[in-house]
Protein backbone atom coordinates (compact mmCIF):
# COMPACT_ATOMS: atom_id res chain seq x y z
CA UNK A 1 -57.50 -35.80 102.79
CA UNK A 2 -57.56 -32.28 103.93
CA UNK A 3 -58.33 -31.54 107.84
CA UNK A 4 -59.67 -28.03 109.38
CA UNK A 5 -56.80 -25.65 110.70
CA UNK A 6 -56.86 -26.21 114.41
CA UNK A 7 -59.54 -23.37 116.08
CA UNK A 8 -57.77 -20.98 118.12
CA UNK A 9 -58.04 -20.96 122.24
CA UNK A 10 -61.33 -20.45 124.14
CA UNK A 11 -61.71 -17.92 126.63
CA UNK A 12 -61.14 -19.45 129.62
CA UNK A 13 -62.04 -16.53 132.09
CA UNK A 14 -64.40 -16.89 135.06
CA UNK A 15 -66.72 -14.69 133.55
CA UNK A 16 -66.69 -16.83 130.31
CA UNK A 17 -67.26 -19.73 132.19
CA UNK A 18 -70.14 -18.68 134.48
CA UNK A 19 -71.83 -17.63 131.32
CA UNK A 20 -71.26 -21.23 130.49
CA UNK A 21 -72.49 -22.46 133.36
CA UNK A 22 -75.53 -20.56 133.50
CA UNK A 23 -76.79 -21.78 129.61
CA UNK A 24 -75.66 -25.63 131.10
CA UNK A 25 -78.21 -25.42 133.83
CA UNK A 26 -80.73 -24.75 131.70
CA UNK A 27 -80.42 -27.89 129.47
CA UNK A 28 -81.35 -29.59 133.04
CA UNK A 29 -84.51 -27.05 133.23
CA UNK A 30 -85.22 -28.17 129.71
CA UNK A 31 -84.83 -31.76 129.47
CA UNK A 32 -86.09 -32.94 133.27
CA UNK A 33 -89.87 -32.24 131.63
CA UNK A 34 -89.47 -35.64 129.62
CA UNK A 35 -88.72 -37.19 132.74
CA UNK A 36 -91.16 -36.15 135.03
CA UNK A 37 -94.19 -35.39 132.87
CA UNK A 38 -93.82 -38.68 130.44
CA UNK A 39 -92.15 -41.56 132.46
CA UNK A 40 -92.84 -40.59 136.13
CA UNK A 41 -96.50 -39.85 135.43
CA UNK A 42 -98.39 -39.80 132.27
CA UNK A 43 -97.38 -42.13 129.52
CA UNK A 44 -97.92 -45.65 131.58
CA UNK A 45 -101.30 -45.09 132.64
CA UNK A 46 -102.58 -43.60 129.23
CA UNK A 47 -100.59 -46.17 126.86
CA UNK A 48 -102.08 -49.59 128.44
CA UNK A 49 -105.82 -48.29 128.02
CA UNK A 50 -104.42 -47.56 123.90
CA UNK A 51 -103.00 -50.93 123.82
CA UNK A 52 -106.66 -52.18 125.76
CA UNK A 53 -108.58 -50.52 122.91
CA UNK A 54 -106.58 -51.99 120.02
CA UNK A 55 -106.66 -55.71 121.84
CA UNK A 56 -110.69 -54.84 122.05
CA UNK A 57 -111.13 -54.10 118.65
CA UNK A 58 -109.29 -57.17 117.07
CA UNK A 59 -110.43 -60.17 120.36
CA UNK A 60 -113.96 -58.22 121.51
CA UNK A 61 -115.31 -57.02 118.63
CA UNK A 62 -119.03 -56.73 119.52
CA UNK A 63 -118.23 -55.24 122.82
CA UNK A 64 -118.52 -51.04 123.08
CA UNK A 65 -114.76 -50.00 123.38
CA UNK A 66 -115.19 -47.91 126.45
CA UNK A 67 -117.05 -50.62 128.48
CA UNK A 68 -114.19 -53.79 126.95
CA UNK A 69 -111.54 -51.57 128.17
CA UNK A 70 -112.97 -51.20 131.61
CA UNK A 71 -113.35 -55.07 131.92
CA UNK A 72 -110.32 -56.08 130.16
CA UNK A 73 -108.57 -58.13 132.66
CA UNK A 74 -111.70 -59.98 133.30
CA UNK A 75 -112.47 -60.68 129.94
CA UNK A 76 -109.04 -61.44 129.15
CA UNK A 77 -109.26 -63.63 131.98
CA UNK A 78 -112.97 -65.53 130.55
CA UNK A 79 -111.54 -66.19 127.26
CA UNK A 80 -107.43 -67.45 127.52
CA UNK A 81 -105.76 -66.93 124.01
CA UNK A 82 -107.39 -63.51 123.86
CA UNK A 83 -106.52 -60.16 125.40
CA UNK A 84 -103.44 -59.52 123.02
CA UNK A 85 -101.63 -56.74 121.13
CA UNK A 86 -99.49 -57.54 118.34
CA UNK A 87 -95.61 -56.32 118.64
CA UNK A 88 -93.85 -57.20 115.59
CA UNK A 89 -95.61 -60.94 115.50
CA UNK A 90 -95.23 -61.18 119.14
CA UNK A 91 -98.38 -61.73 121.36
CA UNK A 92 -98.01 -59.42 124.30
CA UNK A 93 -100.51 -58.46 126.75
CA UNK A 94 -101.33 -54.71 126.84
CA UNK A 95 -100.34 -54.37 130.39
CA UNK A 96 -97.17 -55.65 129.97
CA UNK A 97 -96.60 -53.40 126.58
CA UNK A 98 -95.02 -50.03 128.09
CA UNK A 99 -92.70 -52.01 130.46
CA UNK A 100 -91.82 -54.12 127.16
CA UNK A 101 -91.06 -50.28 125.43
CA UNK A 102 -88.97 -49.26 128.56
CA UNK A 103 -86.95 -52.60 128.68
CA UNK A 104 -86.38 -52.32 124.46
CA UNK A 105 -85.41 -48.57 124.77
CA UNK A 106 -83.09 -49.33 128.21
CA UNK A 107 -81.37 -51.83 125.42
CA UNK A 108 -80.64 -49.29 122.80
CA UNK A 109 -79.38 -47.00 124.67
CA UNK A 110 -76.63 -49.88 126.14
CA UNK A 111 -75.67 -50.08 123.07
CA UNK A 112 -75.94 -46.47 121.44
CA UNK A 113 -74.75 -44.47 124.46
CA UNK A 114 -70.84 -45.32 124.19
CA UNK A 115 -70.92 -45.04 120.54
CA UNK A 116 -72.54 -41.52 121.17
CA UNK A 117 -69.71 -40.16 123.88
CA UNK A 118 -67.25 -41.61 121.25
CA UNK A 119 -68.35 -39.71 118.69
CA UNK A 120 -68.83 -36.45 121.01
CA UNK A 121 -65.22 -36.76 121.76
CA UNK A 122 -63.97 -37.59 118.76
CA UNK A 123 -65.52 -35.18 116.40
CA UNK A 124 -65.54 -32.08 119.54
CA UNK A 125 -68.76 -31.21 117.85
CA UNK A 126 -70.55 -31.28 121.00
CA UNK A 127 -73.13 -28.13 120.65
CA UNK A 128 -74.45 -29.61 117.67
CA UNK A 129 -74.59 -32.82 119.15
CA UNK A 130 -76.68 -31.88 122.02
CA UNK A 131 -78.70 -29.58 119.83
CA UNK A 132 -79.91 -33.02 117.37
CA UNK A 133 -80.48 -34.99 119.88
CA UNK A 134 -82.66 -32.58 122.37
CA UNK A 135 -84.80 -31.40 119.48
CA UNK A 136 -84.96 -34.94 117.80
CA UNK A 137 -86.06 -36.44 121.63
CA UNK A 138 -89.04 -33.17 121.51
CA UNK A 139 -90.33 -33.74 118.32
CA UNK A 140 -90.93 -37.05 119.27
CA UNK A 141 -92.13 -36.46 122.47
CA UNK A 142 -94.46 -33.70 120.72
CA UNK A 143 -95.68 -36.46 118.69
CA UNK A 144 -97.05 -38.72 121.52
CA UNK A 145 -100.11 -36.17 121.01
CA UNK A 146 -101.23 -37.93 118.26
CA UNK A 147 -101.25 -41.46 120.10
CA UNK A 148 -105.37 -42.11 120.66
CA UNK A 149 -107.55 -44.67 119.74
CA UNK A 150 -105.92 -47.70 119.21
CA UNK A 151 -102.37 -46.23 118.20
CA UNK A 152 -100.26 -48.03 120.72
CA UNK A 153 -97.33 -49.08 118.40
CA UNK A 154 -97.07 -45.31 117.39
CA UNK A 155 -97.04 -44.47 121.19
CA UNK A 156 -94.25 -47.02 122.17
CA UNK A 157 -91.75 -46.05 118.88
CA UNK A 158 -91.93 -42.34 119.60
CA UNK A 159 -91.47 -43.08 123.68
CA UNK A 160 -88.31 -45.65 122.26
CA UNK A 161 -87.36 -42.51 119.92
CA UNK A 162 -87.57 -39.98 122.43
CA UNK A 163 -85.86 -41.66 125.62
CA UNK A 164 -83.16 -42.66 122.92
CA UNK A 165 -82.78 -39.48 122.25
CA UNK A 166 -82.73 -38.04 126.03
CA UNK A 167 -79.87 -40.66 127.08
CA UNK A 168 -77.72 -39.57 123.98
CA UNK A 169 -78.26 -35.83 124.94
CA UNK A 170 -77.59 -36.55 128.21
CA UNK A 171 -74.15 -37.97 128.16
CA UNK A 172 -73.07 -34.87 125.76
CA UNK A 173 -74.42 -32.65 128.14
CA UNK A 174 -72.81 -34.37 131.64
CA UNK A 175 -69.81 -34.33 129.51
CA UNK A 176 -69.31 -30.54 128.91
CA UNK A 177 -69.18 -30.20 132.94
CA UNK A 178 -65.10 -30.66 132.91
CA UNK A 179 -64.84 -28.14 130.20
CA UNK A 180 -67.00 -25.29 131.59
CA UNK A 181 -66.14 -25.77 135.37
CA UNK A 182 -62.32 -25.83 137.60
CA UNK A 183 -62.11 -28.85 139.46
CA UNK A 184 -62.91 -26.54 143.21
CA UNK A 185 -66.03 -25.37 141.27
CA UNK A 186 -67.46 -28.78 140.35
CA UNK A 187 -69.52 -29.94 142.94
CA UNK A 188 -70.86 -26.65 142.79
CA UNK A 189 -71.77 -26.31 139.29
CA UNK A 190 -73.30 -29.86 139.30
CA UNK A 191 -75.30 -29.12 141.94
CA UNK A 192 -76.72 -26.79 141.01
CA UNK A 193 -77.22 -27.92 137.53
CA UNK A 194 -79.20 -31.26 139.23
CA UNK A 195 -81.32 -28.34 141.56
CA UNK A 196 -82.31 -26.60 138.71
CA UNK A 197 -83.46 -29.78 136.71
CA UNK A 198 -85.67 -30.57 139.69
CA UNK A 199 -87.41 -27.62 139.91
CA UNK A 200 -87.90 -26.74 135.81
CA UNK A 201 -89.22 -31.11 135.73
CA UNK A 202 -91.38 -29.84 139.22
CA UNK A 203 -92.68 -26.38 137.19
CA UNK A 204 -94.19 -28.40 134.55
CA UNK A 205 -95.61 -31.02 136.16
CA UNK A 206 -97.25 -29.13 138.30
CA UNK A 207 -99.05 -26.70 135.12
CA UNK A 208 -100.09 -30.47 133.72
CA UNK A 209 -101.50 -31.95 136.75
CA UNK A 210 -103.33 -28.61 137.74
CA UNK A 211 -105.20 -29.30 133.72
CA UNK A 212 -105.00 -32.61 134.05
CA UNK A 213 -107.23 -32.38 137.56
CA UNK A 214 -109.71 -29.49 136.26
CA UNK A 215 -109.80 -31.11 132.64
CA UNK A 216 -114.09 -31.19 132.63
CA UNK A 217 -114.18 -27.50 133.91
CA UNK A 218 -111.80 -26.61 131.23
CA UNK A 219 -114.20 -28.86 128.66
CA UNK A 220 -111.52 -30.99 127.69
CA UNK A 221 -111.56 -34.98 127.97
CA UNK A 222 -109.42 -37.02 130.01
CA UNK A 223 -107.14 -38.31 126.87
CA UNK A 224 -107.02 -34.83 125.71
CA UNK A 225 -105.43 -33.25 128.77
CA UNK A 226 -102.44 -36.33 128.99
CA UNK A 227 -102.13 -35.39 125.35
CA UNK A 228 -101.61 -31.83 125.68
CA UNK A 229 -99.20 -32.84 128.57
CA UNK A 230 -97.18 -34.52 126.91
CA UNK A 231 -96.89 -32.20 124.10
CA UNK A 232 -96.69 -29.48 126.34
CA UNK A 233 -93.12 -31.60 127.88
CA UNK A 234 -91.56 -31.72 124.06
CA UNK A 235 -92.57 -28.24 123.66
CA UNK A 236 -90.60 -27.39 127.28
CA UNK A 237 -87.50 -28.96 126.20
CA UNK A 238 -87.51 -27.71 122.86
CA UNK A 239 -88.01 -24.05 124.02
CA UNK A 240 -85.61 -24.00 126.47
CA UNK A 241 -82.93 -26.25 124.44
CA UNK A 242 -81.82 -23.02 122.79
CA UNK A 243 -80.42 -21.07 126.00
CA UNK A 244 -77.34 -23.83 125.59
CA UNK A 245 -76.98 -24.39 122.50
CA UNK A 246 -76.02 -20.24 122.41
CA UNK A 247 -74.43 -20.21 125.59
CA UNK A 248 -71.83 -23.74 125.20
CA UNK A 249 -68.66 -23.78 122.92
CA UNK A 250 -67.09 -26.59 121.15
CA UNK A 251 -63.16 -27.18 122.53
CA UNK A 252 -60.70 -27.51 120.11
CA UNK A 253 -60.05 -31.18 119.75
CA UNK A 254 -57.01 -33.15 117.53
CA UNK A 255 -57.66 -33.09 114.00
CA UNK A 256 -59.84 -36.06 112.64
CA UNK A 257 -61.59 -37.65 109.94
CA UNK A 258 -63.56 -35.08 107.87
CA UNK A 259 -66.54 -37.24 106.31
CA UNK A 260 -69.37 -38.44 108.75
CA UNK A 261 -68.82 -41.98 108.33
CA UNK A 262 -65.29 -42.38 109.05
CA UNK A 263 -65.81 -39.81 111.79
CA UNK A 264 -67.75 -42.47 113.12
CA UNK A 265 -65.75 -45.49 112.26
CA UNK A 266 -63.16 -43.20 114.56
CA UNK A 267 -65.05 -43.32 116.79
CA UNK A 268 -66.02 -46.94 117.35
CA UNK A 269 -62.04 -47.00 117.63
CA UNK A 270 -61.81 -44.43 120.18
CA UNK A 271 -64.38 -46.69 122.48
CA UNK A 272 -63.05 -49.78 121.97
CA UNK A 273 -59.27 -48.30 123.33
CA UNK A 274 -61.32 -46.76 125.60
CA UNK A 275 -62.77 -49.97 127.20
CA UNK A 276 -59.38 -51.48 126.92
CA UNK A 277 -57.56 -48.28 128.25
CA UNK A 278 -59.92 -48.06 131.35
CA UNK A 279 -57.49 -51.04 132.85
CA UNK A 280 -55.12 -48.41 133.64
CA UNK A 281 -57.47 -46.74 135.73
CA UNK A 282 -58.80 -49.68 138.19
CA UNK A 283 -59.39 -46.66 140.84
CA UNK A 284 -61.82 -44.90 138.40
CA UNK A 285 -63.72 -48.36 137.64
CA UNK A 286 -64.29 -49.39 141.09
CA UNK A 287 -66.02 -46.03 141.40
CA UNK A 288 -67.99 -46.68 138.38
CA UNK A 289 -68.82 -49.86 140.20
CA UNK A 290 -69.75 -48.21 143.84
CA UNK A 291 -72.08 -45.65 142.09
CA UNK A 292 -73.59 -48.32 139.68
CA UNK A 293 -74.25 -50.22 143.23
CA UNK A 294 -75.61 -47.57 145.14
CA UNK A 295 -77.31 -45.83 142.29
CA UNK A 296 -79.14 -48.92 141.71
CA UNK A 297 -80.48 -48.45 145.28
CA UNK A 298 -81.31 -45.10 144.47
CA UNK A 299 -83.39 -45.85 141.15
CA UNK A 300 -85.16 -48.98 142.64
CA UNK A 301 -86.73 -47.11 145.26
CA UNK A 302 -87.96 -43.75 143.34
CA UNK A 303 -89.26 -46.31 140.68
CA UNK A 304 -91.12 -48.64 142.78
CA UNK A 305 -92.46 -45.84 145.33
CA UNK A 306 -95.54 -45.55 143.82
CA UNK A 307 -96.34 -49.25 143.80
CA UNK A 308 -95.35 -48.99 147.74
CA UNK A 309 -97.37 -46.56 148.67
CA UNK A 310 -100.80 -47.65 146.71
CA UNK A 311 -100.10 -51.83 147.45
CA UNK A 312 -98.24 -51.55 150.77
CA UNK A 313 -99.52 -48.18 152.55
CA UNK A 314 -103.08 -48.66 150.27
CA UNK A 315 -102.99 -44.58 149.47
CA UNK A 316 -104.62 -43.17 147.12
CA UNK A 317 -103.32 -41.78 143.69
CA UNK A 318 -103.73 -37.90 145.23
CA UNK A 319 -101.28 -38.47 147.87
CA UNK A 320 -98.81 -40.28 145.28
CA UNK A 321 -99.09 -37.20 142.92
CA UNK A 322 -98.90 -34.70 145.76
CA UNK A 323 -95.75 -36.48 146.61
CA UNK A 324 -94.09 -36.43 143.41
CA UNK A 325 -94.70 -33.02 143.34
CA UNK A 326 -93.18 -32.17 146.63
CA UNK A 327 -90.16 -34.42 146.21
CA UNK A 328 -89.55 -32.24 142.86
CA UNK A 329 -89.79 -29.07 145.19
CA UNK A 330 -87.47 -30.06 147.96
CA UNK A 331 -84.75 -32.27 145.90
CA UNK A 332 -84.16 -28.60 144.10
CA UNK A 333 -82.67 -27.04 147.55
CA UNK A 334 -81.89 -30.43 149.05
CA UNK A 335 -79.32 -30.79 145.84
CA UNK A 336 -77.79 -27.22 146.84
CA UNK A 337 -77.54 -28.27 150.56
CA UNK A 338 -75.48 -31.19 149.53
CA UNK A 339 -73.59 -29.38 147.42
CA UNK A 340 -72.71 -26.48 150.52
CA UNK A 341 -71.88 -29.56 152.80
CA UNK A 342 -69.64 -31.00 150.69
CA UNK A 343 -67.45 -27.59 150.29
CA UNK A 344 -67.37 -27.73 153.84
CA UNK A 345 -67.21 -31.59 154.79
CA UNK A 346 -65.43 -32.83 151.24
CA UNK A 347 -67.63 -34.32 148.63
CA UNK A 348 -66.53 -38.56 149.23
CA UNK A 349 -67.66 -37.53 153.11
CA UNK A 350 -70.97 -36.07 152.35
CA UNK A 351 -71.88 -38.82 149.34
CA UNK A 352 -70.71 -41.31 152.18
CA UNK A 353 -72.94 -39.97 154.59
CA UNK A 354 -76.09 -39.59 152.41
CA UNK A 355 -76.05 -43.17 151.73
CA UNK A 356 -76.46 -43.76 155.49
CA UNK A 357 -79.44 -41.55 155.53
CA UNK A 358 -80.78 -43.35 152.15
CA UNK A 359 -80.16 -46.94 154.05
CA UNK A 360 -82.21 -45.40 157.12
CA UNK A 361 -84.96 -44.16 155.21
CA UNK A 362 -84.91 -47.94 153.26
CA UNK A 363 -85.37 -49.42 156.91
CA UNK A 364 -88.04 -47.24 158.14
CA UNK A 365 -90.34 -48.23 155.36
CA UNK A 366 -91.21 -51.08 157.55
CA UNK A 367 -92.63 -49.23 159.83
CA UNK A 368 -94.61 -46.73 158.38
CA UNK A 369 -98.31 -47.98 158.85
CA UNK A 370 -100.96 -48.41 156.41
CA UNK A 371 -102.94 -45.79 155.71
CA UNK A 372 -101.04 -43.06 157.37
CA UNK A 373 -100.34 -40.49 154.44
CA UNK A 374 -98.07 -38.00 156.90
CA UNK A 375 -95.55 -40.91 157.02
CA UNK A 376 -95.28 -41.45 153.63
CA UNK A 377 -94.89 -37.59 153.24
CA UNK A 378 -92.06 -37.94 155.50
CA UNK A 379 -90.38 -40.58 154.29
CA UNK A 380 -90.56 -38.06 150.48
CA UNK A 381 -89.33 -35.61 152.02
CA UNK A 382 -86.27 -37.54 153.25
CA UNK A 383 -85.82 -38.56 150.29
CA UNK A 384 -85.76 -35.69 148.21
CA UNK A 385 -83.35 -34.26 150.53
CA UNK A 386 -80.69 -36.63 149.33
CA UNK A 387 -81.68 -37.50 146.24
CA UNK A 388 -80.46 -34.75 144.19
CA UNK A 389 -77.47 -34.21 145.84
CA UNK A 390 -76.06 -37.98 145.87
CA UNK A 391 -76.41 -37.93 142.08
CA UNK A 392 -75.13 -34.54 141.53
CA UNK A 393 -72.27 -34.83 143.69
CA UNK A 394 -71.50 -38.53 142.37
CA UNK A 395 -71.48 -37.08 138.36
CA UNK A 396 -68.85 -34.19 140.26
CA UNK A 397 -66.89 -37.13 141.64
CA UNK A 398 -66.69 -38.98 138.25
CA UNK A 399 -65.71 -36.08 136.60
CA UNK A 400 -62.91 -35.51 138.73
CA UNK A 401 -61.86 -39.40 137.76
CA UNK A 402 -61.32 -39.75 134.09
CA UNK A 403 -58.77 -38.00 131.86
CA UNK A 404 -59.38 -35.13 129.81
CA UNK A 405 -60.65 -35.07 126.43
CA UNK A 406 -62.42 -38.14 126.70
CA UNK A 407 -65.13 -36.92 128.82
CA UNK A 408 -68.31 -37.57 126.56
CA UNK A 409 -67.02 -41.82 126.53
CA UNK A 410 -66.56 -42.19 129.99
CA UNK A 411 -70.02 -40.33 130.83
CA UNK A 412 -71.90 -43.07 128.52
CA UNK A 413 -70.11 -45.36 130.62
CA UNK A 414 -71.95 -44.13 133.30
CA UNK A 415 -74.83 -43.48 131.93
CA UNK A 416 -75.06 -47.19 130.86
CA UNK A 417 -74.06 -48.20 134.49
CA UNK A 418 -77.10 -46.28 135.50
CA UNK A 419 -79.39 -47.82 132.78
CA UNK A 420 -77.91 -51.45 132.54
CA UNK A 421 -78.11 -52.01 136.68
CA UNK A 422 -81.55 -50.96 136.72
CA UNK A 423 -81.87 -54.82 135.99
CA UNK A 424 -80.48 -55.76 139.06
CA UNK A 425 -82.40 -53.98 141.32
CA UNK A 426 -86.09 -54.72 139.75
CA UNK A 427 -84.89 -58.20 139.57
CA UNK A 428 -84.34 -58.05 143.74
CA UNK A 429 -87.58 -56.07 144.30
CA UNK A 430 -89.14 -59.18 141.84
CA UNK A 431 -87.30 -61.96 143.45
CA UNK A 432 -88.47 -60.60 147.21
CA UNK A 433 -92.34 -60.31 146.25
CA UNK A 434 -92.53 -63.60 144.48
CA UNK A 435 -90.83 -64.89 148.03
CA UNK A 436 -92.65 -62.64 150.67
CA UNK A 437 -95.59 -61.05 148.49
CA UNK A 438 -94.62 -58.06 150.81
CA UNK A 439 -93.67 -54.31 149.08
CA UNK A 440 -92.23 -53.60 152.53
CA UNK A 441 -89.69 -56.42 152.63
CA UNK A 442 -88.80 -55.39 148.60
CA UNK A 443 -88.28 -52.01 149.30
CA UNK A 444 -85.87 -52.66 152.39
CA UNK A 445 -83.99 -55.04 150.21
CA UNK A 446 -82.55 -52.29 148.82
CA UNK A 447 -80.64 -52.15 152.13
CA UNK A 448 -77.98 -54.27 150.62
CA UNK A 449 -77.25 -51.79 147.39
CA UNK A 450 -76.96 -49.25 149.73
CA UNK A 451 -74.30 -51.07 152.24
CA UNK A 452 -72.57 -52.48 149.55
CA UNK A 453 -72.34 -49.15 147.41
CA UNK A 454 -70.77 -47.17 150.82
CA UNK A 455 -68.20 -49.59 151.11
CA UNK A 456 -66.72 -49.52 147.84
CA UNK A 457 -66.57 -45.81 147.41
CA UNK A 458 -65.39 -45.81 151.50
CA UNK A 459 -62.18 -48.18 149.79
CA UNK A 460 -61.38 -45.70 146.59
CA UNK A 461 -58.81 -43.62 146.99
CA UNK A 462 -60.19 -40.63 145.04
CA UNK A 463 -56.94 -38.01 145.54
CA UNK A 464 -55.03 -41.05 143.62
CA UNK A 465 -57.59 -41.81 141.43
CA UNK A 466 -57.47 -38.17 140.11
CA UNK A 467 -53.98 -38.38 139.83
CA UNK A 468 -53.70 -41.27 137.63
CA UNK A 469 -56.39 -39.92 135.52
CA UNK A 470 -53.69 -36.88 134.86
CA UNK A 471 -56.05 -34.24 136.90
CA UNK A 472 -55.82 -31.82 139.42
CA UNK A 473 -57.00 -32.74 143.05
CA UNK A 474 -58.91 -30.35 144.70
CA UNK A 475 -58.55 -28.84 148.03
CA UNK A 476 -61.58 -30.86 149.47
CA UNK A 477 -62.28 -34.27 147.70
């Protein structure tokens, strides 16, 4: 078996690496589209009314699609055994259908994510990596333009497809951040890559929603203009996927297997010592575990804001879009705030102290009163002051924490924390409503992942941590 000579050195310069840095950031421009255009706002709402029309036109037959869909739930509700869409012989109502495609595609990427930061590491053919999986995540997000009528299967395989797709690219790109940054420029770099996410996501959304509001004075139906937003997000990423791709290098990594398959038999290796290997590093797991706590907190909340504000505050959808928009806005210089504090406060200090300000904003939701729109506003803008920067910094921190040349594994480890936990938390917010029937009580339930998340990163010791992971402490940690 014959293996490739060894490449030669990178250039290692600070000019070669802000050149680096600067294509990195734009894979967050690029990718944050998916995320706020398709999951925070568009595909939900238009996939149930697809998966309404195909339970019409197979239960309600003699009933004019437009006016079934409108009175589904009653009519579902008049005739029990009715009402369903058909998911692989499975029954399922059409409401529940895009939180069944979220919980199937949270699952596959559980599963595919370590395999993927194996393989990243193992085969150092990270550029290429990132480049299949951004532009196999846009063409499928491209295709959700084709999901109308009664095409709610195609709908929820692309969405599986694409967010597949967006995880995988993900943990490639969060893993190139040791390799293109010191560790005194970290925090930096990841801050600013997070900013920059929020405000490319923000830039797009706002085009959509500005067609997506004016779509009868531009002569275009409603389903038309979510269609040509979501294209229009797979057509972002896509465009802007090739600034990295020319900008990132490979690193020269040990020789390996040649052949695709047992590069990724290697691989499967790789992860499993990995897993076993990550005893040796009990400082670097309890971090995983604070920021998989905490995190948690984090996710909960942005998910379930929505439902707060219209069941609990009873506003209207214009003040939750206006919101999402602003939070995308702010969170772009509230990420680069964090990141100046912590070069002047340390990073563990300022992540520390941003969960206090995340566990005040939690307890205030009590008290903002129904109907008042300026609260909720304020309680965004809060929010979007920390929310960038906790994550950003907390990838920084993480990087800082596992050894070199294993950096793609250990970021699907926390990308799966992130996905995997997201159980616990909607399980809380569940378990509180079925108990209190109260969003506010839910929401400040979230308290506890926020307490419990500060303590545990308060207990690591992050200057040994980095040690034992064979890395380089910085000045301020």
């Amino acid at each position: 078996m014959s293996v490739p000579a060894p490449p030669a050195a990178l250039d290692d310069s600070p000019a070669a690496r802000r050149r680096e840095q600067r294509g990195w950031y734009i894979y967050d421009w690029a990718n944050s589209a998916f995320y706020t255009t398709i999951i925070s706002v568009f595909l939900g709402p238009y996939l149930i009314p697809v998966a309404k029309t195909a339970a019409c036109a197979k239960d309600f037959p003699g009933i004019a699609s437009a006016t079934c869909v409108d009175t589904f739930d009653k009519l579902a509700a008049d005739n029990p055994g009715l009402g369903y869409v058909d998911v692989l012989g499975a029954d399922i109502r059409p409401a529940a259908f895009f939180g069944l495609t979220m919980t199937v595609a949270v699952l596959l990427q559980i599963v595919a994510l370590p395999v993927v930061g194996a393989l990243a590491d193992h085969t150092g053919r990270k550029r290429q990596l990132l480049g299949g999986f951004a532009y196999a995540g846009a063409l499928a997000t491209m295709g959700l333009y084709f999901v109308e009528g009664d095409r709610y299967m195609l709908g929820g395989v692309l969405f599986v497809l694409a967010n597949l797709a967006y995880g995988s690219s993900v943990v490639v790109y969060d893993s190139f951040l040791p390799q293109i940054s010191t560790p005194a420029e970290r925090d930096g770099v990841s801050s600013r890559g997070w900013a920059i996410g929020y405000l490319g996501g923000g830039v797009l959304l706002a085009l959509n929603l500005v067609l997506y509001l004016n779509h009868d004075g531009l002569g275009l139906a409603e389903g038309m203009a979510v269609r040509i937003s979501m294209m229009s997000a797979g057509l972002w990423w896509a465009i802007f996927t090739i600034v990295p791709l020319l900008r990132l290098r490979n690193q020269p990594v040990p020789a390996h297997e040649t052949t695709a398959l047992r590069s990724v038999s290697g691989s499967f290796r790789q992860l499993g010592r990995t897993l076993a290997e990550l005893r040796r590093y009990p400082l670097t797991l309890l971090f995983l575990v604070a920021y998989l706590v905490y995190n948690d907190g984090v996710q909960t909340v942005i998910g379930n804001s929505a439902a707060f504000a219209s069941e609990a505050l009873k506003l209207d959808k214009t003040v939750q879009i206006t919101a999402i928009l602003m939070v995308q806005f702010v969170a772009f210089f509230g990420a680069l705030l964090l990141g100046w504090l912590a070069r002047g406060f340390g990073t563990k200090r300022t992540v520390l102290a941003s969960l206090v300000v995340w566990t005040a904003i939690v307890a205030a939701a009590m008290f903002v009163a129904e109907g008042q729109d300026l609260q909720f506003y304020l309680m965004a803008f809060a929010i979007a002051i920390v929310l960038g920067g906790t994550q950003a910094l907390s990838r920084s921190l993480f990087s800082q924490v596992i050894p070199k040349g294993r950096e793609a594994e250990y970021f699907s480890l926390l990308q799966i924390s992130d996905k995997g936990s997201a159980f616990i938390g909607s399980l809380t917010v569940t378990i509180a409503l079925q108990l209190t029937n109260s969003y506010r009580i839910a929401i400040v339930s979230m308290i506890i992942f926020f307490v419990v998340g500060f303590v545990l990163l308060a207990l690591t010791n992050l200057p040994k941590a980095i040690r034992a992971a064979g890395n380089e402490v910085p000045d301020r940690i």
